[in-house]
Protein backbone atom coordinates (compact mmCIF):
# COMPACT_ATOMS: atom_id res chain seq x y z
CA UNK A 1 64.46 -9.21 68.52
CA UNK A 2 66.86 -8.19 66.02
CA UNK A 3 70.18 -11.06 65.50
CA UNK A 4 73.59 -10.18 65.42
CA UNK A 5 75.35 -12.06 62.81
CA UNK A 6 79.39 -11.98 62.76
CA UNK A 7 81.01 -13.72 59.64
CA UNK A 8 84.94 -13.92 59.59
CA UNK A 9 86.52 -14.98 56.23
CA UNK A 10 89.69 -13.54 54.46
CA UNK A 11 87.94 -13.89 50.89
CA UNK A 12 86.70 -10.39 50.38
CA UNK A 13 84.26 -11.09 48.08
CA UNK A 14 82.65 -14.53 49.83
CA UNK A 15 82.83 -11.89 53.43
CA UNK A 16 80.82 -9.13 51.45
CA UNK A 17 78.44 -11.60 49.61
CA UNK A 18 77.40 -13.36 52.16
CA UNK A 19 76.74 -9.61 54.77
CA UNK A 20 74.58 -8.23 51.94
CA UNK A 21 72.59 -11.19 51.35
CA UNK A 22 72.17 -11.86 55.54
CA UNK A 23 71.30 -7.92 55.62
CA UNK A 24 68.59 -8.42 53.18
CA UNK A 25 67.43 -11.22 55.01
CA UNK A 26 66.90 -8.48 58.27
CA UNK A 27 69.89 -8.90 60.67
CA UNK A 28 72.93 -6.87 61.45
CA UNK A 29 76.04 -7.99 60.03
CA UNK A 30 79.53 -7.46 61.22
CA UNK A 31 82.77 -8.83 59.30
CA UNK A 32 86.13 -9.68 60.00
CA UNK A 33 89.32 -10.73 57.41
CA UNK A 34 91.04 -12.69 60.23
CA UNK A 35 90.14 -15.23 63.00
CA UNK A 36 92.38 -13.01 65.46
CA UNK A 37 89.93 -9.93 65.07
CA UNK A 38 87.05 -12.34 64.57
CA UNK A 39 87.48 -13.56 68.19
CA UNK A 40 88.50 -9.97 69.84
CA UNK A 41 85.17 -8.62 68.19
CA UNK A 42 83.31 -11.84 69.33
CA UNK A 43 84.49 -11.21 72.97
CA UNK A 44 82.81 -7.38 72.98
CA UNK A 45 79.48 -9.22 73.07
CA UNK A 46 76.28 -8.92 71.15
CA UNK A 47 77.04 -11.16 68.53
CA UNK A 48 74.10 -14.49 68.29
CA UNK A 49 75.52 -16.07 65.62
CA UNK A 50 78.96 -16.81 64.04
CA UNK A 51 79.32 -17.79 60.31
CA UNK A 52 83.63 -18.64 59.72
CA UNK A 53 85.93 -20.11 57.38
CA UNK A 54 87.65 -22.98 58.75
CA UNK A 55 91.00 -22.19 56.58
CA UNK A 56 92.72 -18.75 57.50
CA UNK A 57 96.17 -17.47 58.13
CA UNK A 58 96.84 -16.33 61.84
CA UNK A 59 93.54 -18.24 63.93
CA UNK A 60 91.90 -21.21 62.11
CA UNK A 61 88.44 -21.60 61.80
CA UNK A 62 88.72 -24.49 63.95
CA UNK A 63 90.46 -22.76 67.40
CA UNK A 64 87.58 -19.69 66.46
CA UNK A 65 85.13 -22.60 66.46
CA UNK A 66 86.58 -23.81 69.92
CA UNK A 67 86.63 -20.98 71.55
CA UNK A 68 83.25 -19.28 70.75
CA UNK A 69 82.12 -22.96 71.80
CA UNK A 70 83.68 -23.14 75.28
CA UNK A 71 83.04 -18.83 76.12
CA UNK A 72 79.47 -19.09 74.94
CA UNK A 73 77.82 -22.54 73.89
CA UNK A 74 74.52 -21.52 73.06
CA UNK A 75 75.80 -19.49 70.05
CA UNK A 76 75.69 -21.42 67.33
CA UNK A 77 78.36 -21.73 65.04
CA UNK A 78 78.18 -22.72 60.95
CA UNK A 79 81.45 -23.25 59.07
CA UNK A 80 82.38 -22.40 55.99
CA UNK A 81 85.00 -25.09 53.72
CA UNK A 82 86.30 -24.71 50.25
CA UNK A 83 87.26 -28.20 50.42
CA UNK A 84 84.31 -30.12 50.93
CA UNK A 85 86.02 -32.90 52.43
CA UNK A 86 84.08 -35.50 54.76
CA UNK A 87 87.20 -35.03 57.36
CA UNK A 88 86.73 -30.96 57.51
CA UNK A 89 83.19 -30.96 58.50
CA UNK A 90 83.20 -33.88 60.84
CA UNK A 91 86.06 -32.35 62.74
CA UNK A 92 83.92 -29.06 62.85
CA UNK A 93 80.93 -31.07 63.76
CA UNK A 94 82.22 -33.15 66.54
CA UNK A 95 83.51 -29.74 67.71
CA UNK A 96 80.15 -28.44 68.06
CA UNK A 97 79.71 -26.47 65.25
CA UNK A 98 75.84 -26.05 64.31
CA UNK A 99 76.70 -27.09 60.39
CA UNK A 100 78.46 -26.23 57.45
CA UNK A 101 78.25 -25.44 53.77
CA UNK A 102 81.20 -25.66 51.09
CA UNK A 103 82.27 -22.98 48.96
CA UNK A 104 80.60 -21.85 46.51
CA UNK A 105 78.00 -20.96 49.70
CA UNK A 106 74.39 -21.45 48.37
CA UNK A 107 72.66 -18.35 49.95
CA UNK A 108 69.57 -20.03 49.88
CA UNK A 109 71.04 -22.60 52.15
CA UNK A 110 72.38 -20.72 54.06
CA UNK A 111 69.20 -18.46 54.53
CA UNK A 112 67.50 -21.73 55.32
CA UNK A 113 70.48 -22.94 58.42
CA UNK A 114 70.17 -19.32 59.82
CA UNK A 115 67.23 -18.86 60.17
CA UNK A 116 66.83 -22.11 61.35
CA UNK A 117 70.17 -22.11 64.14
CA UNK A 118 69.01 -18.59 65.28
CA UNK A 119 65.57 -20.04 66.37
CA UNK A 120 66.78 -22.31 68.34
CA UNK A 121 68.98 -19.48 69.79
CA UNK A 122 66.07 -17.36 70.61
CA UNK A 123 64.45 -20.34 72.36
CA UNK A 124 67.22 -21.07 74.42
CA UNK A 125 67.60 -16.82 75.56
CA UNK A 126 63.59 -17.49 76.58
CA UNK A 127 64.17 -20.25 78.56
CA UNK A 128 67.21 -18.89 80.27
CA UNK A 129 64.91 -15.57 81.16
CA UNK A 130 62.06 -17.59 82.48
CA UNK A 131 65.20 -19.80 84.54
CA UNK A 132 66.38 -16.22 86.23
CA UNK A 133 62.65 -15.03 86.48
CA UNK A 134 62.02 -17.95 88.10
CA UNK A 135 65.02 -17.98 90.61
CA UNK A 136 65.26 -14.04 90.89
CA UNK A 137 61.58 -14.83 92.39
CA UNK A 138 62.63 -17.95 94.32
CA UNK A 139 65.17 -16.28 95.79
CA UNK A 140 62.89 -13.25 97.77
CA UNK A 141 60.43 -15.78 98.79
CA UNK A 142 62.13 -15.82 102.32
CA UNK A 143 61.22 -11.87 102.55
CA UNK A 144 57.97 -11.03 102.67
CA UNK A 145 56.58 -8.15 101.75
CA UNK A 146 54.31 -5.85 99.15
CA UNK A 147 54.62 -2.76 100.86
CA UNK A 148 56.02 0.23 99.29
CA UNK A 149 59.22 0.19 101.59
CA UNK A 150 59.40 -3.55 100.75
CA UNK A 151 59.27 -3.28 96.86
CA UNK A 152 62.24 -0.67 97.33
CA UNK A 153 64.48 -2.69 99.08
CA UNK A 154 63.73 -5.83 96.44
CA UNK A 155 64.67 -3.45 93.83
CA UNK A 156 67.95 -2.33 95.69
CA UNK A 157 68.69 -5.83 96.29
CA UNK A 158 68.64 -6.69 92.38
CA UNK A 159 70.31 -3.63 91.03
CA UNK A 160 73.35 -4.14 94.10
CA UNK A 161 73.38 -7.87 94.26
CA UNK A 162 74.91 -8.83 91.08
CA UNK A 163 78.18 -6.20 91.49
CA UNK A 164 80.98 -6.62 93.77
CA UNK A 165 80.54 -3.93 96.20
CA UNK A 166 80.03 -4.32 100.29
CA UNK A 167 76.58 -3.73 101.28
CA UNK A 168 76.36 -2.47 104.72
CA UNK A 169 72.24 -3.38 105.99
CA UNK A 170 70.67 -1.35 108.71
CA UNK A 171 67.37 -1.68 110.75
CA UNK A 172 66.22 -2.98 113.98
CA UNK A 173 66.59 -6.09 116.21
CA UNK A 174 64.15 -8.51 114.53
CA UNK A 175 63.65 -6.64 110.84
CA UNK A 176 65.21 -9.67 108.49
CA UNK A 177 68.52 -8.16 107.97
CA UNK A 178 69.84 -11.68 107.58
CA UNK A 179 67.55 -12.51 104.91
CA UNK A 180 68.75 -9.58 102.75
CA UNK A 181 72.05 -10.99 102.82
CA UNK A 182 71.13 -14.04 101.48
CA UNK A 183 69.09 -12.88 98.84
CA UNK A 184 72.19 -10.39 98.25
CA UNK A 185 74.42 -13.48 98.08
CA UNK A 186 71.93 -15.57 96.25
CA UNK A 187 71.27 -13.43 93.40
CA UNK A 188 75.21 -12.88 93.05
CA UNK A 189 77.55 -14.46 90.52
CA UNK A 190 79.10 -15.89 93.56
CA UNK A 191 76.06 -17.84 94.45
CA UNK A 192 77.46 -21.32 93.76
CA UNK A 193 80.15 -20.03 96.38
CA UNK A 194 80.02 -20.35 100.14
CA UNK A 195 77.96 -17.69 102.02
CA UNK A 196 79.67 -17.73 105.25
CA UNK A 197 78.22 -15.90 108.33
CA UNK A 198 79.51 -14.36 111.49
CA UNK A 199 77.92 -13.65 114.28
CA UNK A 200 80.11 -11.02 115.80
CA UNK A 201 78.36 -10.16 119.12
CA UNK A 202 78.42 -13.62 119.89
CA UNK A 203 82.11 -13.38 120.64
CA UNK A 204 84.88 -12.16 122.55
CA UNK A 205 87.12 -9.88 120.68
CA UNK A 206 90.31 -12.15 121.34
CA UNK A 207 87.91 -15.31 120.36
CA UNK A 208 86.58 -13.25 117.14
CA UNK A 209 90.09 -12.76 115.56
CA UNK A 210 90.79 -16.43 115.29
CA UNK A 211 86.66 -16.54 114.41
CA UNK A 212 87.64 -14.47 111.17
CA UNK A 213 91.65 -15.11 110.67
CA UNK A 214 91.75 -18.79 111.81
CA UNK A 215 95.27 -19.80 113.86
CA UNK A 216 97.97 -21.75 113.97
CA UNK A 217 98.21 -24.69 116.27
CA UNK A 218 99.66 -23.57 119.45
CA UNK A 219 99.12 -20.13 118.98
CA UNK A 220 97.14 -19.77 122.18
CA UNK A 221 96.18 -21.94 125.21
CA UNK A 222 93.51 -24.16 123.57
CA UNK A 223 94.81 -24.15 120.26
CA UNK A 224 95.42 -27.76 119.61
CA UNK A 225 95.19 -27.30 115.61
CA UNK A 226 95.60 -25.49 113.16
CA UNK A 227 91.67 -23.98 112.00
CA UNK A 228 90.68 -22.18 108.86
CA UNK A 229 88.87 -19.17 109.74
CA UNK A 230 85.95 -17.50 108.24
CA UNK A 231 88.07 -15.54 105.74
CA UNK A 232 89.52 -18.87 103.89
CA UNK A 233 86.09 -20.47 104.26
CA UNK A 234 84.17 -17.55 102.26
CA UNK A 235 87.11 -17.38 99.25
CA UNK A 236 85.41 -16.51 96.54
CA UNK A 237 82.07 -16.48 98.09
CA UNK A 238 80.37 -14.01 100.46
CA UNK A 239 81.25 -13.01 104.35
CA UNK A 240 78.39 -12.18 106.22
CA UNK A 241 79.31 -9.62 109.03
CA UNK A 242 75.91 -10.05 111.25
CA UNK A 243 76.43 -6.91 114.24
CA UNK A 244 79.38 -5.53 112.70
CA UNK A 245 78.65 -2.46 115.19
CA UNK A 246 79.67 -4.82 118.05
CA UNK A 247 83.49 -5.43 117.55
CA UNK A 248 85.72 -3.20 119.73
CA UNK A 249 88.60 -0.89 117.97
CA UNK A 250 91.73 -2.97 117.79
CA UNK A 251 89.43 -5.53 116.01
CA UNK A 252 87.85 -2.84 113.59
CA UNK A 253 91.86 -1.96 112.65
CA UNK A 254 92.56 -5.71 111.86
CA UNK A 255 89.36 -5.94 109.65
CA UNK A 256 90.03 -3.03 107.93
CA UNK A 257 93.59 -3.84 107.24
CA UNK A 258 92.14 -7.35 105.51
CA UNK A 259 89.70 -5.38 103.41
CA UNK A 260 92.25 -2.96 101.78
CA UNK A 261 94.90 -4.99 100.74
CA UNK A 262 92.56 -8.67 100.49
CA UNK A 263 95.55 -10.59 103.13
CA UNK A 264 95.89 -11.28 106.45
CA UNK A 265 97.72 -14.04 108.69
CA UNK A 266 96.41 -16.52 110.79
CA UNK A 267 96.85 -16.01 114.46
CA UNK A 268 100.28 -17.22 115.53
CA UNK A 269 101.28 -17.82 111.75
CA UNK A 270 103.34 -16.07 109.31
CA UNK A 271 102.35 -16.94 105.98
CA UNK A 272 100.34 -14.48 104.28
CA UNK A 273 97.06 -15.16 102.92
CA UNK A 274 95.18 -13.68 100.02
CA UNK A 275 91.43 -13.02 100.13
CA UNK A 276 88.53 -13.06 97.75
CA UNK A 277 85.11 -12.04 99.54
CA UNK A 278 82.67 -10.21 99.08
CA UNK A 279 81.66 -8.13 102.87
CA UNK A 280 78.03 -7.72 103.61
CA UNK A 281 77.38 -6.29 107.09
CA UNK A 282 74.63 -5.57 109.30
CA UNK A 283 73.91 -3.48 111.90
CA UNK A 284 71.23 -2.58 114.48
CA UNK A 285 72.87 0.59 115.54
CA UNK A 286 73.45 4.14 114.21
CA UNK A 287 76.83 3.84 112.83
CA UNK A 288 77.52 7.59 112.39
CA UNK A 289 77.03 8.43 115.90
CA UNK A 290 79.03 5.40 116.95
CA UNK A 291 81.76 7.37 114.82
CA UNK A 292 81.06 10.68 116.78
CA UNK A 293 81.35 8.92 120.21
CA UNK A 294 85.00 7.63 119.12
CA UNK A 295 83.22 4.06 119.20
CA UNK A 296 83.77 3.41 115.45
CA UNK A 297 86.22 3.94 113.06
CA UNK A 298 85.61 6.06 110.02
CA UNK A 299 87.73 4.43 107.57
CA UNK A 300 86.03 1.06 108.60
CA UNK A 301 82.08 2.48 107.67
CA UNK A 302 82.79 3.97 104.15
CA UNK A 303 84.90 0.76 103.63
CA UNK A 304 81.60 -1.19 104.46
CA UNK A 305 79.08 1.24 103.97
CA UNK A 306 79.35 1.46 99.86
CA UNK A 307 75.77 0.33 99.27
CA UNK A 308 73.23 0.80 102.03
CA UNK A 309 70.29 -1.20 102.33
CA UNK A 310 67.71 0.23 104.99
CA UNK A 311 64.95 -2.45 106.49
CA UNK A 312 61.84 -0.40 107.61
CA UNK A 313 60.72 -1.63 111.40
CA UNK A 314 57.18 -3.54 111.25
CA UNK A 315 55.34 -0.65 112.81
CA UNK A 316 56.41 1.22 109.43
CA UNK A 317 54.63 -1.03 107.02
CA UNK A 318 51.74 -2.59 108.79
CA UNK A 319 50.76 -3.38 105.21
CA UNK A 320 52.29 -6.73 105.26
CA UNK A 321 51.14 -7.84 108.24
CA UNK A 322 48.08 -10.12 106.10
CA UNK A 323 50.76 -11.68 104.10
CA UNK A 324 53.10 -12.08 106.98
CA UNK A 325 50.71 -13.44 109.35
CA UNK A 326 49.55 -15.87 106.71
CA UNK A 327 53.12 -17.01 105.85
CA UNK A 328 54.02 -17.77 109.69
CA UNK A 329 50.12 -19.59 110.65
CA UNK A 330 50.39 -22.32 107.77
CA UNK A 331 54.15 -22.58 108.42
CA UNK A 332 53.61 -23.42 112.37
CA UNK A 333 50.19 -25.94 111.65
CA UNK A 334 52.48 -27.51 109.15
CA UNK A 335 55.59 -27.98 111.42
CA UNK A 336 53.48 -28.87 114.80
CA UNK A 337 50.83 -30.99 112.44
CA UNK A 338 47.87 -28.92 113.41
CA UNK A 339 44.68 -28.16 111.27
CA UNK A 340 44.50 -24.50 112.34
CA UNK A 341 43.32 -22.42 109.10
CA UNK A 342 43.01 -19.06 110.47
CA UNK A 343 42.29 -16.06 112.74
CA UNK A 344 39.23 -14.39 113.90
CA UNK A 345 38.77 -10.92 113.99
CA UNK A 346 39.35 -9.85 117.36
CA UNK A 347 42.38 -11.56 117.49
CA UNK A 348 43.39 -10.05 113.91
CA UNK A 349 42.71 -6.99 115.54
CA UNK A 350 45.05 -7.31 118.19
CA UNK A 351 47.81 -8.16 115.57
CA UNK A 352 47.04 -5.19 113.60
CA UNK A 353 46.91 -3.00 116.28
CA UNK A 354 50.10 -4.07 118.59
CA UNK A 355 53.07 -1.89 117.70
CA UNK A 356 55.43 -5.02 117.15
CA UNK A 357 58.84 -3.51 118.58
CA UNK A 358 60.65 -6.71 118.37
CA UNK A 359 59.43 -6.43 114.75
CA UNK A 360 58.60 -9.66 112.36
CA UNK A 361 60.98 -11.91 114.59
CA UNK A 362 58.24 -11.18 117.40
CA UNK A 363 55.43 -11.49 115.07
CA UNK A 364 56.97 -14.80 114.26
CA UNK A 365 57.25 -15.90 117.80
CA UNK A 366 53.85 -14.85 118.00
CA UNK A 367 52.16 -16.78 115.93
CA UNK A 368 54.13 -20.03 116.42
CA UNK A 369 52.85 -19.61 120.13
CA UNK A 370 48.86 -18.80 118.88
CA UNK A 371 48.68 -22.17 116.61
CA UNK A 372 50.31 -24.22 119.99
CA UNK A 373 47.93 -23.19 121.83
CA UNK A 374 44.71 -22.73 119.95
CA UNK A 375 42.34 -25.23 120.60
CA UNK A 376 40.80 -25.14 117.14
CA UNK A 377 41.31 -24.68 113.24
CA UNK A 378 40.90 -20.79 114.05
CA UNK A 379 43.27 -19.00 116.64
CA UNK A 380 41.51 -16.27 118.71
CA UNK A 381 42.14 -13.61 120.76
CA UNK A 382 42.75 -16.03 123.71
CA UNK A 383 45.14 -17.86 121.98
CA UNK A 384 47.85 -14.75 121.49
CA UNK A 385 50.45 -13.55 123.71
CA UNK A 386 49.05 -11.26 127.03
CA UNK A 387 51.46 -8.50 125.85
CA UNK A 388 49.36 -8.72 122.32
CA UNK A 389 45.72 -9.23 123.70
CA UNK A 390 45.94 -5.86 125.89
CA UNK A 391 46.29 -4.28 122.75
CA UNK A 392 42.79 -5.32 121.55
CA UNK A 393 41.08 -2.39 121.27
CA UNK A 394 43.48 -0.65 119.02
CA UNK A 395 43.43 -1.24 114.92
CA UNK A 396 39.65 -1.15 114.40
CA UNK A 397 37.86 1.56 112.58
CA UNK A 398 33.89 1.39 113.84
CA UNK A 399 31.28 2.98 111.37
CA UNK A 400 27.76 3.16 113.09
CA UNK A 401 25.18 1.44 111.44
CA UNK A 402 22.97 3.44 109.07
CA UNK A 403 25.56 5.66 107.76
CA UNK A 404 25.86 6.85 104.31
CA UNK A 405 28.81 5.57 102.02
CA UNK A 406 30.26 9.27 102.41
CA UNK A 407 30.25 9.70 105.72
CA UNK A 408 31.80 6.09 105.92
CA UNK A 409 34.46 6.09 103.62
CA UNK A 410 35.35 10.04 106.01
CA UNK A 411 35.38 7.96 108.93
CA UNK A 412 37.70 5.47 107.28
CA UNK A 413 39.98 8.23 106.30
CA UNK A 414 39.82 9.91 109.69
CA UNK A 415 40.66 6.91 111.86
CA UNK A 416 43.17 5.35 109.26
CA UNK A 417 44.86 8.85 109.65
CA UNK A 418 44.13 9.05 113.49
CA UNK A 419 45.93 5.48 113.60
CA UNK A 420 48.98 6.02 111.04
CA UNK A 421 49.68 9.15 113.64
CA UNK A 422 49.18 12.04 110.47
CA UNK A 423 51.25 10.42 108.09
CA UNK A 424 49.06 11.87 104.79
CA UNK A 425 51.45 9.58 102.41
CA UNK A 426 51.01 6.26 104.27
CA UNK A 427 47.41 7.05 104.49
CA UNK A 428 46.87 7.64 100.96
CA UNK A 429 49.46 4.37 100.36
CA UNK A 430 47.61 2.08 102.71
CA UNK A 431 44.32 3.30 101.49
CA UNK A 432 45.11 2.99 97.83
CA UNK A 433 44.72 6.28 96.58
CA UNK A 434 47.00 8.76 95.47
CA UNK A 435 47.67 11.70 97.87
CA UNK A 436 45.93 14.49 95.94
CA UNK A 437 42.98 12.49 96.34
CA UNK A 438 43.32 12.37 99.67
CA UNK A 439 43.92 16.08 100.52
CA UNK A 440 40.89 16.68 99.02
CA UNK A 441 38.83 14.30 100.46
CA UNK A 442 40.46 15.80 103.43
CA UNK A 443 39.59 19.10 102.19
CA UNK A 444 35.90 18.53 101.73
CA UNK A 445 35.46 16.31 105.22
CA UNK A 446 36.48 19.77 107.25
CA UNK A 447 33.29 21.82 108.72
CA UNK A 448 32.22 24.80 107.16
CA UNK A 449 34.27 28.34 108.62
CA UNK A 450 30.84 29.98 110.89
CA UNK A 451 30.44 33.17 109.42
């Protein structure tokens, strides 16, 4: 990578000198006469390496030196003196500059302390990366996933998670819309903030306001304190809006209010309250025609609804269901201390085959069931739900013995197909091959026209 290198000295001459020589040496140079500018241009980013004089009219050397220090303490920082006193360059050195040189600068030094300061620069940018690779990854491990539809939604996640926008995620009962709004919260700047979650079909309406607003003591039969609600909890974090489709329309017009001008009041209280959260909701209905039946307000959905992330139903990416089923069986033998190590292929069968309409919460339940009740390291057909087993028969693609690799690999296409009900792109996705491929395999596999 190529270094940005910002020197800020009022001597012409020693600010010129010491760009061309740095330029030579391959990295881009920017200059400034006075600390002042030196610190506005220092603010606009890109810059890996400061080189200042500590004595300057307007902003020292020394307050620059502070204040690159405390914004951004991996850049290092070498001062310039034309002093040469022991008392200068302690002072800069206990303030954490990298080193010094007195004026007249030896560029060779120089050269040396650079190149030197700005390796130790790029080391510490490759450890941060691998820090964020590693906890961008840590923080999906919860989902699970490789699926097309999957990868999509990880990528939506990254690209929304670090702005400040609401996120409004849809899907069915069971789909891990809760999980997305940790990961959304986790990957956030507000991560070392609460993440503060709300359950809001859980409640009554008049039960949900003080939920979200908090009250004042006395404010209704019950209330014999004052409570914090969810709003003051979250400040500065995230609030977590779990069934947001639930809340009838007075509430809706009290949420909204909150979320256009950031206050509200407690319940029986006066003072006004100011509010810093960021609103992720989730829903298992269609909000639009909730809007069309009267049952939701408009205002309220594009106030939620900036960024939508859509989890696809189970049934929809069957493709996970190895990784998922894997995930849940050495979770469960862990947790009830059994040495169950895996699933035979009937009973894989079933799994593939059942339509899973309570999607990976039911798959979940499932297998926490199988490995209590199998009666052996491997989990069979017995072992699953009766709902499951009846679905047995389903998910297997048979190829008679003594058949040809062709005619296998157009009964594999057939069935896979047959079972995917015509879907030519989840075929060709599940199959692994691209969907020109397909068509013409599916070309070639269709009888002759009879003449």
């Amino acid at each position: 990578m190529r270094f940005t290198i910002l020197i800020v000295d009022d001597e012409k001459n020693i600010r010129e000198g010491l760009a061309a020589a740095l330029g030579l040496d391959g990295y881009a140079v920017v200059t400034e006469a006075v600390g002042g500018e030196g610190w506005k241009r220092f603010q606009r980013g890109d810059i890996d390496l400061v080189i200042t004089d500590l004595r300057m009219p307007g902003l020292g050397g020394e307050e620059l030196l502070r204040r690159v220090i405390s914004d951004s303490p991996g850049v290092p920082v070498i001062v310039l003196t034309g002093h040469g006193t022991v008392e200068a360059a302690v002072a800069a050195m206990r303030c954490g500059a990298y080193d010094f040189l007195t004026k007249p600068v030896n560029l060779d030094r120089l050269s040396l302390l650079v190149k030197r300061a700005l390796e130790n620069r790029e080391l510490v940018l490759k450890h941060r990366r691998i820090e964020e690779e590693l906890e961008h990854k840590k923080r999906f491990e919860a989902i699970i996933g490789t699926s097309l539809a999957m990868r999509r939604v990880f990528e939506t996640i990254s690209r929304v998670a670090p702005s400040k926008a609401s996120v409004l995620i849809t899907g069915e009962s069971g789909v891990g819309k809760e999980l997305v709004a940790d990961a959304v919260h986790a990957l956030s700047p507000r991560k070392d903030k609460p993440l503060v979650k709300v359950h809001c079909a859980a409640l009554p309406d008049n039960l949900l306001e003080s939920e979200l607003f908090g009250h004042e003591k006395g404010a209704f039969t019950g209330a014999l304190n004052r409570r914090r609600g969810r709003f003051e909890l979250a400040h500065g974090g995230t609030l977590f809006l779990d069934e947001i489709g639930e809340i009838d329309l007075n509430m809706q017009i009290k949420l909204l209010r909150v979320l256009q001008q950031k206050k509200f009041e407690r319940v029986g209280g006066e003072e006004t309250i100011e509010t810093d959260v960021r609103i992720v909701a989730a829903t298992n209905k269609d909000l639009k025609a909730e809007i069309e039946k009267g049952a939701f307000r408009e205002d309220l959905y594009f106030r939620l609804n900036v960024i939508t992330i859509f989890i696809p139903p189970l049934r929809e990416r069957k493709e996970d269901l190895p990784l998922l089923i894997t995930a849940f069986l050495r979770e469960f033998a862990k947790e009830n201390n059994k040495a169950v190590e895996g699933i035979d292929e009937r009973a894989r069968a079933a799994l593939y085959g059942y339509e899973w309409p309570g999607n990976v919460r039911e798959l979940r339940n499932c297998m926490e069931s199988a490995v209590v009740m199998a009666k052996g390291g491997v989990i069979t057909e017995g072992d699953l739900p009766p709902t499951i087993q009846a679905k047995t028969d389903e998910g297997w693609i048979r190829i008679p013995f003594g058949v040809n690799m062709e005619e296998a690999e157009r009964i594999i296409i057939r069935d896979t197909l047959s079972f995917l009900k015509g879907n030519k792109s989840k075929t060709a996705e599940v199959l692994g091959m691209g969907r020109r491929t397909l068509h013409r395999k599916l070309s070639s596999a269709q009888p002759p026209a009879v003449p």
